[in-house]
C-alpha atoms as a PDB file:
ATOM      1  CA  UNK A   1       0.000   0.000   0.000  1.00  0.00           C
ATOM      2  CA  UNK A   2       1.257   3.383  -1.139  1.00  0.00           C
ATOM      3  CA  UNK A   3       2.059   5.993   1.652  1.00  0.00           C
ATOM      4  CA  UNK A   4      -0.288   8.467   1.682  1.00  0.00           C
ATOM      5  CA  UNK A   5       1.659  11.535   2.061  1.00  0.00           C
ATOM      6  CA  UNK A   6       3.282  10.958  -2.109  1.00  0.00           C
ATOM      7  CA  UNK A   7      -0.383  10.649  -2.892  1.00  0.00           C
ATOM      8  CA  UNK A   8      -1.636  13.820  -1.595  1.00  0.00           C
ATOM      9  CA  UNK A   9       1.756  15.706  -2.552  1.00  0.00           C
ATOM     10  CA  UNK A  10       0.733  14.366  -6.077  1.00  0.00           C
ATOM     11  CA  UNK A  11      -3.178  15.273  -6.007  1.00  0.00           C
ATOM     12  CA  UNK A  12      -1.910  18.895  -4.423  1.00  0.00           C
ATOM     13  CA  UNK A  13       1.040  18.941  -7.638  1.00  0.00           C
ATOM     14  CA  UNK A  14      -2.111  18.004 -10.104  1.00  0.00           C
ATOM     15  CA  UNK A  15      -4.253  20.046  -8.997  1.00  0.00           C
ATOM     16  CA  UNK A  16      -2.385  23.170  -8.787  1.00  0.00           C
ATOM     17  CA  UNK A  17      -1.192  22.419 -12.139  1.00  0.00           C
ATOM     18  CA  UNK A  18      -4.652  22.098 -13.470  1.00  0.00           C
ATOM     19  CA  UNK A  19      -5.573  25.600 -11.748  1.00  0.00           C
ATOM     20  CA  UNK A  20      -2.895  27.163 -13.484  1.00  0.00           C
ATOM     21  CA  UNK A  21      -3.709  26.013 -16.844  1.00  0.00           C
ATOM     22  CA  UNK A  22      -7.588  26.707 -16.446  1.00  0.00           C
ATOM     23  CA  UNK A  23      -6.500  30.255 -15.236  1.00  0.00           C
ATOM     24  CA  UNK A  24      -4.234  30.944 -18.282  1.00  0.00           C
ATOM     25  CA  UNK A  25      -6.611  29.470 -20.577  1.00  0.00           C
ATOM     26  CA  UNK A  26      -8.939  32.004 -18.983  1.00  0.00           C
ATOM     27  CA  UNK A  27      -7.217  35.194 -19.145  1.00  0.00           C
ATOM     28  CA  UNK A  28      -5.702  34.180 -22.813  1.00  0.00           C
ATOM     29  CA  UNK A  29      -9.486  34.088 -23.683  1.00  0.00           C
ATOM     30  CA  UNK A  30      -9.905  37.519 -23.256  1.00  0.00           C
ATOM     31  CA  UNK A  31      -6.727  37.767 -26.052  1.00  0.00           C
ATOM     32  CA  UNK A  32      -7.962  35.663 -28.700  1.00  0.00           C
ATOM     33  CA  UNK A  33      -9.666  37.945 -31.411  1.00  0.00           C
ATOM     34  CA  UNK A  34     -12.315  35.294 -32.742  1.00  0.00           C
ATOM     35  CA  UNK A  35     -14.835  32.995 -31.133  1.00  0.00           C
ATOM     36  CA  UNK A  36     -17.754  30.865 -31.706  1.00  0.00           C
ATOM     37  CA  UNK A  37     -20.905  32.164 -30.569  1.00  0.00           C
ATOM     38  CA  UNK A  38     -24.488  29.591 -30.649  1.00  0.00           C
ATOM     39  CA  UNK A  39     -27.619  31.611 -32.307  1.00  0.00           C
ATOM     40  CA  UNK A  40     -30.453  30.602 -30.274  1.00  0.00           C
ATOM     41  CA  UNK A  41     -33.979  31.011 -30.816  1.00  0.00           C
ATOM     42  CA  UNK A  42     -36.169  32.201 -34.146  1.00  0.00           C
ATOM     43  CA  UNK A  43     -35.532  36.130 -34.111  1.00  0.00           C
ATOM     44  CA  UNK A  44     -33.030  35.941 -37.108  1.00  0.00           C
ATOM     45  CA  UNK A  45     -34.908  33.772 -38.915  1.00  0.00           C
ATOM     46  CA  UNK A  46     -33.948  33.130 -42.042  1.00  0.00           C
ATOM     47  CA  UNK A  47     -30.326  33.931 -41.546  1.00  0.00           C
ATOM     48  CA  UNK A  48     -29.818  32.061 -38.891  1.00  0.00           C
ATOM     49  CA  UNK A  49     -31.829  28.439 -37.775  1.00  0.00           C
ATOM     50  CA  UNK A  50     -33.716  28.652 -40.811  1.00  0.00           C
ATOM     51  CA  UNK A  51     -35.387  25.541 -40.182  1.00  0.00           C
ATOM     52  CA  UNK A  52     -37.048  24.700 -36.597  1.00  0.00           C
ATOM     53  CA  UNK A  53     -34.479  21.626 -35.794  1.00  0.00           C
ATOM     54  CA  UNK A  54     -33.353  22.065 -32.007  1.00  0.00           C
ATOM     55  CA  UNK A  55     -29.626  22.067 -33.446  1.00  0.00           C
ATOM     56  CA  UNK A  56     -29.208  26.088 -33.127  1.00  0.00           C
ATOM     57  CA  UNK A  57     -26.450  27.328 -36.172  1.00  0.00           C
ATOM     58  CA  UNK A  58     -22.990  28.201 -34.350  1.00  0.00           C
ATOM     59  CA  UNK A  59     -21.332  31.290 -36.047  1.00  0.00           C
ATOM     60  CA  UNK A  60     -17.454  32.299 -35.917  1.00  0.00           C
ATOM     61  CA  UNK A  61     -17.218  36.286 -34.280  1.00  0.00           C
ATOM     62  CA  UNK A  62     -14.863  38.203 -33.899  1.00  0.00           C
ATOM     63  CA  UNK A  63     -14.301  39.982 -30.684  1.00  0.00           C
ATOM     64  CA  UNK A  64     -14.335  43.672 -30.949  1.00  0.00           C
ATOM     65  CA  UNK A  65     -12.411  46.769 -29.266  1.00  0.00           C
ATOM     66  CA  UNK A  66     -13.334  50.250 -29.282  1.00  0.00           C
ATOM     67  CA  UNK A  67     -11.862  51.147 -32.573  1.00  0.00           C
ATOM     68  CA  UNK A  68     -13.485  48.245 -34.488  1.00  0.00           C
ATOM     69  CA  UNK A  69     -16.771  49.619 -33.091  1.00  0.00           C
ATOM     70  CA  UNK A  70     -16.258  52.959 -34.831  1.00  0.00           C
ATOM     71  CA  UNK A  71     -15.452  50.748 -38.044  1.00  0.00           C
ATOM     72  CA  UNK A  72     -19.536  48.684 -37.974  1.00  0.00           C
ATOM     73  CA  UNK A  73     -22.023  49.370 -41.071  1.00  0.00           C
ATOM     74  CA  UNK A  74     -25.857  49.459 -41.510  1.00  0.00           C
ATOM     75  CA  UNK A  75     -26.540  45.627 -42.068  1.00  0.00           C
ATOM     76  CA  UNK A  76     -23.874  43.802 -40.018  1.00  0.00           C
ATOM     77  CA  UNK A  77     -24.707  41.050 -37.583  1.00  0.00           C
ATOM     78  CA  UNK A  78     -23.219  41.989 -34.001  1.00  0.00           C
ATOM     79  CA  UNK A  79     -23.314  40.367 -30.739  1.00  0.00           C
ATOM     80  CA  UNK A  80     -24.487  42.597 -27.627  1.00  0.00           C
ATOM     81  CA  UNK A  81     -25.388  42.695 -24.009  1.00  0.00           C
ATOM     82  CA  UNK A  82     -28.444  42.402 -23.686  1.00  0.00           C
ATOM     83  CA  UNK A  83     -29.939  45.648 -22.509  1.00  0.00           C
ATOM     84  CA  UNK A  84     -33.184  44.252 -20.492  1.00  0.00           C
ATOM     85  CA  UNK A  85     -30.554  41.815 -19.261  1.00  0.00           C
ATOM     86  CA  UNK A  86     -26.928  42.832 -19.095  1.00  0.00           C
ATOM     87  CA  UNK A  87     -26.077  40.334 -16.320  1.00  0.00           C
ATOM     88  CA  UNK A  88     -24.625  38.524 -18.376  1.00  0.00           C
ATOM     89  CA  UNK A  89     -27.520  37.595 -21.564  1.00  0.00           C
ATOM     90  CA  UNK A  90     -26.591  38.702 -24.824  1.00  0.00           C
ATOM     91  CA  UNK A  91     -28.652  39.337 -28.375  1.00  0.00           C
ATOM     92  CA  UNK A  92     -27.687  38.604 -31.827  1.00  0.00           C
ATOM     93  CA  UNK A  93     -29.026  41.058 -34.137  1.00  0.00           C
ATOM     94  CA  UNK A  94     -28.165  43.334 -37.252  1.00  0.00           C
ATOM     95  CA  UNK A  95     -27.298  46.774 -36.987  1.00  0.00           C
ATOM     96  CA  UNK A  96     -30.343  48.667 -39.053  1.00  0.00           C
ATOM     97  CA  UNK A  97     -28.964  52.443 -37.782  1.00  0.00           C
ATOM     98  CA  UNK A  98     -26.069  54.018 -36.384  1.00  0.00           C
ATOM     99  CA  UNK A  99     -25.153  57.565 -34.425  1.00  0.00           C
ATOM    100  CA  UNK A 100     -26.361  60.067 -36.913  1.00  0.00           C
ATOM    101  CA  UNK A 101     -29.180  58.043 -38.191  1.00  0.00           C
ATOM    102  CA  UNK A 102     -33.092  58.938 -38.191  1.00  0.00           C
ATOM    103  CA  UNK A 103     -35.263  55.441 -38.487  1.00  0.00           C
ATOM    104  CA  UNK A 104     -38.226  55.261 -38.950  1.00  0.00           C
ATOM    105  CA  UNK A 105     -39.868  52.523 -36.419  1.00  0.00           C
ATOM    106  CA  UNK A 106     -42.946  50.712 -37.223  1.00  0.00           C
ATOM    107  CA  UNK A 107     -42.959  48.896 -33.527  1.00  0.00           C
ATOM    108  CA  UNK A 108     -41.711  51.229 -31.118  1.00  0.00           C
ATOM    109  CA  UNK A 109     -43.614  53.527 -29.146  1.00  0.00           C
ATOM    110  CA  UNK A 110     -41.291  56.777 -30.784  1.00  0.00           C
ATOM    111  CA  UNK A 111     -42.593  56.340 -34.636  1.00  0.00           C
ATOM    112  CA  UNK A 112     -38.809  58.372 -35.859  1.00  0.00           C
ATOM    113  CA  UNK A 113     -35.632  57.373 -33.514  1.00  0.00           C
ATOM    114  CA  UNK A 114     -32.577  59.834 -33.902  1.00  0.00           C
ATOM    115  CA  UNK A 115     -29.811  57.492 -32.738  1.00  0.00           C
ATOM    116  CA  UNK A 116     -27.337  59.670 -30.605  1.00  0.00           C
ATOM    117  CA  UNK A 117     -23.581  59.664 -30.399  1.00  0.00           C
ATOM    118  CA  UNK A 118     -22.008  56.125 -29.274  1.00  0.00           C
ATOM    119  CA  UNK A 119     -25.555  54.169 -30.199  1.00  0.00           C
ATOM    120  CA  UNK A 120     -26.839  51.965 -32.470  1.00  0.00           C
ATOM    121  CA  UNK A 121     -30.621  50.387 -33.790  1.00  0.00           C
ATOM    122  CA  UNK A 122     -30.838  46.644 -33.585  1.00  0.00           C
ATOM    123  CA  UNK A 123     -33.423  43.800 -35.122  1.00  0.00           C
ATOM    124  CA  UNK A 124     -33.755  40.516 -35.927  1.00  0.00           C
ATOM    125  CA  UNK A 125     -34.433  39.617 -39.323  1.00  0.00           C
ATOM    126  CA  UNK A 126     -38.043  38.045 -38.079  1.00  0.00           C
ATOM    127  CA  UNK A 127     -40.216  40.982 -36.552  1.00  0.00           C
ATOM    128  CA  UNK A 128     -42.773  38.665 -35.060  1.00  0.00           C
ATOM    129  CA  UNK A 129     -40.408  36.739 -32.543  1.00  0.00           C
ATOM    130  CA  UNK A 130     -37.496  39.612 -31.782  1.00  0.00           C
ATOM    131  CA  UNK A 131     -37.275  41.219 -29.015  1.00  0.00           C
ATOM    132  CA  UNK A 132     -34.463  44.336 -30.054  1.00  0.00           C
ATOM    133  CA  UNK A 133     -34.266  47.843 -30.762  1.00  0.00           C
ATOM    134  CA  UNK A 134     -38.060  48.270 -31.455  1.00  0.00           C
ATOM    135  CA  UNK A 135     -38.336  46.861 -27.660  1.00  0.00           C
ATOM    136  CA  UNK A 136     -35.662  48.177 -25.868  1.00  0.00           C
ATOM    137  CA  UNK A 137     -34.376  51.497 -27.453  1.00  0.00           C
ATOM    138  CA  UNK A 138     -31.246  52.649 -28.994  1.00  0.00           C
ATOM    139  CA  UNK A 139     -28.475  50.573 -27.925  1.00  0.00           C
ATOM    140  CA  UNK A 140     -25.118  51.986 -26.551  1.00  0.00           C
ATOM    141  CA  UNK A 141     -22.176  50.851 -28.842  1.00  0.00           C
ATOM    142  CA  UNK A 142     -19.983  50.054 -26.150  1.00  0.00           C
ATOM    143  CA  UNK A 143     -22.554  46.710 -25.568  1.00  0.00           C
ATOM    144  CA  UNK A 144     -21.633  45.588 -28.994  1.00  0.00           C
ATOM    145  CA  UNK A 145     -18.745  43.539 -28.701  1.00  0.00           C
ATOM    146  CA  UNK A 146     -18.759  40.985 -31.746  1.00  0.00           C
ATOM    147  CA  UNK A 147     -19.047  41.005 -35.333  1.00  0.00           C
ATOM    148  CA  UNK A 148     -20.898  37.746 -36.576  1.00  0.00           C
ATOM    149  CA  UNK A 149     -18.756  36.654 -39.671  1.00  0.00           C
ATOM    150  CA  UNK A 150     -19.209  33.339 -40.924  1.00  0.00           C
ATOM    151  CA  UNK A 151     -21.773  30.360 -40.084  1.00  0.00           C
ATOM    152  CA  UNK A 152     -19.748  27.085 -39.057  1.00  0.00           C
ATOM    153  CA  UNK A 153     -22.597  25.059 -38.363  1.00  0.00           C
ATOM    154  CA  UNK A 154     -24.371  22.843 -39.322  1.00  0.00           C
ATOM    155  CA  UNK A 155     -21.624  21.730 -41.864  1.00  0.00           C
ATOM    156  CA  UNK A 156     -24.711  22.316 -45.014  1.00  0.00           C
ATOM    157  CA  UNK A 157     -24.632  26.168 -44.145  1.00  0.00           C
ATOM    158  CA  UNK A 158     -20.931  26.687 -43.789  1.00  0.00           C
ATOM    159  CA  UNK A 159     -19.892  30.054 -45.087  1.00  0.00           C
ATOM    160  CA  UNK A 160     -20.399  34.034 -45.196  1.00  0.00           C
ATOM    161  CA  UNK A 161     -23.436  35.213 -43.428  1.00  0.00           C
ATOM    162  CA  UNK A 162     -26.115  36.024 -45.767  1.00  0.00           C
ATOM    163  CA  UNK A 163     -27.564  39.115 -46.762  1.00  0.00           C
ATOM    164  CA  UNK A 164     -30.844  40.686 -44.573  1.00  0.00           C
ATOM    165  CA  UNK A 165     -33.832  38.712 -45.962  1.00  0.00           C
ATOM    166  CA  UNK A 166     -36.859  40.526 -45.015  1.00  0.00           C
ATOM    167  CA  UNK A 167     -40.036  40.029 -47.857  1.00  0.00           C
ATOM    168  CA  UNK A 168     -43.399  39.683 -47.427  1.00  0.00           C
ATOM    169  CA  UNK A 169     -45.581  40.808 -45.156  1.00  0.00           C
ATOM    170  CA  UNK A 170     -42.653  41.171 -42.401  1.00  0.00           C
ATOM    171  CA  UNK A 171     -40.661  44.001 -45.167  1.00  0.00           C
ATOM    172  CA  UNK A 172     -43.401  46.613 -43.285  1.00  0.00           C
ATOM    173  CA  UNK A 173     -42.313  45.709 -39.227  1.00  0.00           C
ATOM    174  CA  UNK A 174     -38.914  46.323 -40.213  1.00  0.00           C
ATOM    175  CA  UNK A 175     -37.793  49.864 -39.346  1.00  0.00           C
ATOM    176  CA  UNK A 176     -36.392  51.856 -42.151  1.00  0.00           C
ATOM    177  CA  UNK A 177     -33.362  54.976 -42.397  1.00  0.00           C
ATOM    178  CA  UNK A 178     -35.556  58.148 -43.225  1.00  0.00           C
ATOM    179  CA  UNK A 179     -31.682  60.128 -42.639  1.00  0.00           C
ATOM    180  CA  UNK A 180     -28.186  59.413 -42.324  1.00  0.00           C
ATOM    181  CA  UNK A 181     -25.692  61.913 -41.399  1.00  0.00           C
ATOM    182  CA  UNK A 182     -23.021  59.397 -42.564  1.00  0.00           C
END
């Protein structure tokens, strides 16, 4: 029978190693420019989970910094804090309007939205099921803090995130840019 003392010397050596690693592996996160992010729910229907499996599409990001921010267009697909939520929940949605901007919102209780310095618009590319901008308000830039850039799963929608698909009866619930100072 082995002593015990090597045994608990070698569970201590183990698990400090292990703490280490998981604590570099932590703080290198924060380093790493890209990321996958999961797309949950229906709200960017049809770009994302076009189809109602319960396999949500996983999306490469990339992680942005306060000068990427400045560099985000009308029609990209960000990641945010949620602003009903910002413990910790985030949103996936595309930027309609940036600072500058006058939309024009069909759902929100302010029919024209000037978007101030260091804010942006938000939606999902289904009106009926997203909760965003038309909900919650202008969103502060500074809660954006990925660009959505490429779908990576499932392995039959691989590639470039496509276009804003909005036709129908759903074209009129989107909000619109009635000015742009931009």
């Amino acid at each position: 029978m082995a002593p015990v003392k090597p045994i608990l010397k070698g569970l201590l050596s183990f698990g400090g190693s292990f703490i280490a690693v998981y604590a570099g592996l932590t703080v290198a996160a924060d380093f790493v420019p890209f990321y996958i992010d999961t797309v949950q729910g229906g709200s960017m229907k049809p770009t994302f989970n076009p189809d109602n499996s319960k396999t949500w599409d996983r999306v490469l990001a990339k992680r942005l910094s306060t000068s990427n921010r400045l560099a985000l267009r009308r029609g990209d697909i960000v990641d945010a804090v949620n602003p009903r939520k910002p413990e910790g929940d985030k949103v996936v949605k595309r930027i309609i309007a940036l600072p500058g901007d006058t939309v024009l919102t069909p759902r929100y209780h302010d029919d024209v939205v000037k978007i101030l310095p260091g804010h942006c618009w938000l939606e999902g590319d289904h009106p009926e099921t997203s909760a965003d901008s038309n909900y919650y308000g202008p969103v502060p830039l500074d809660s954006v803090y990925g660009k959505v850039l490429f779908v990576v799963w499932p392995p039959t929608r691989f590639g470039n995130v496509p276009e804003r698909q909005v036709t129908g009866p759903n074209a009129n619930k989107m909000s619109s840019i009635l000015h742009s100072d931009r």
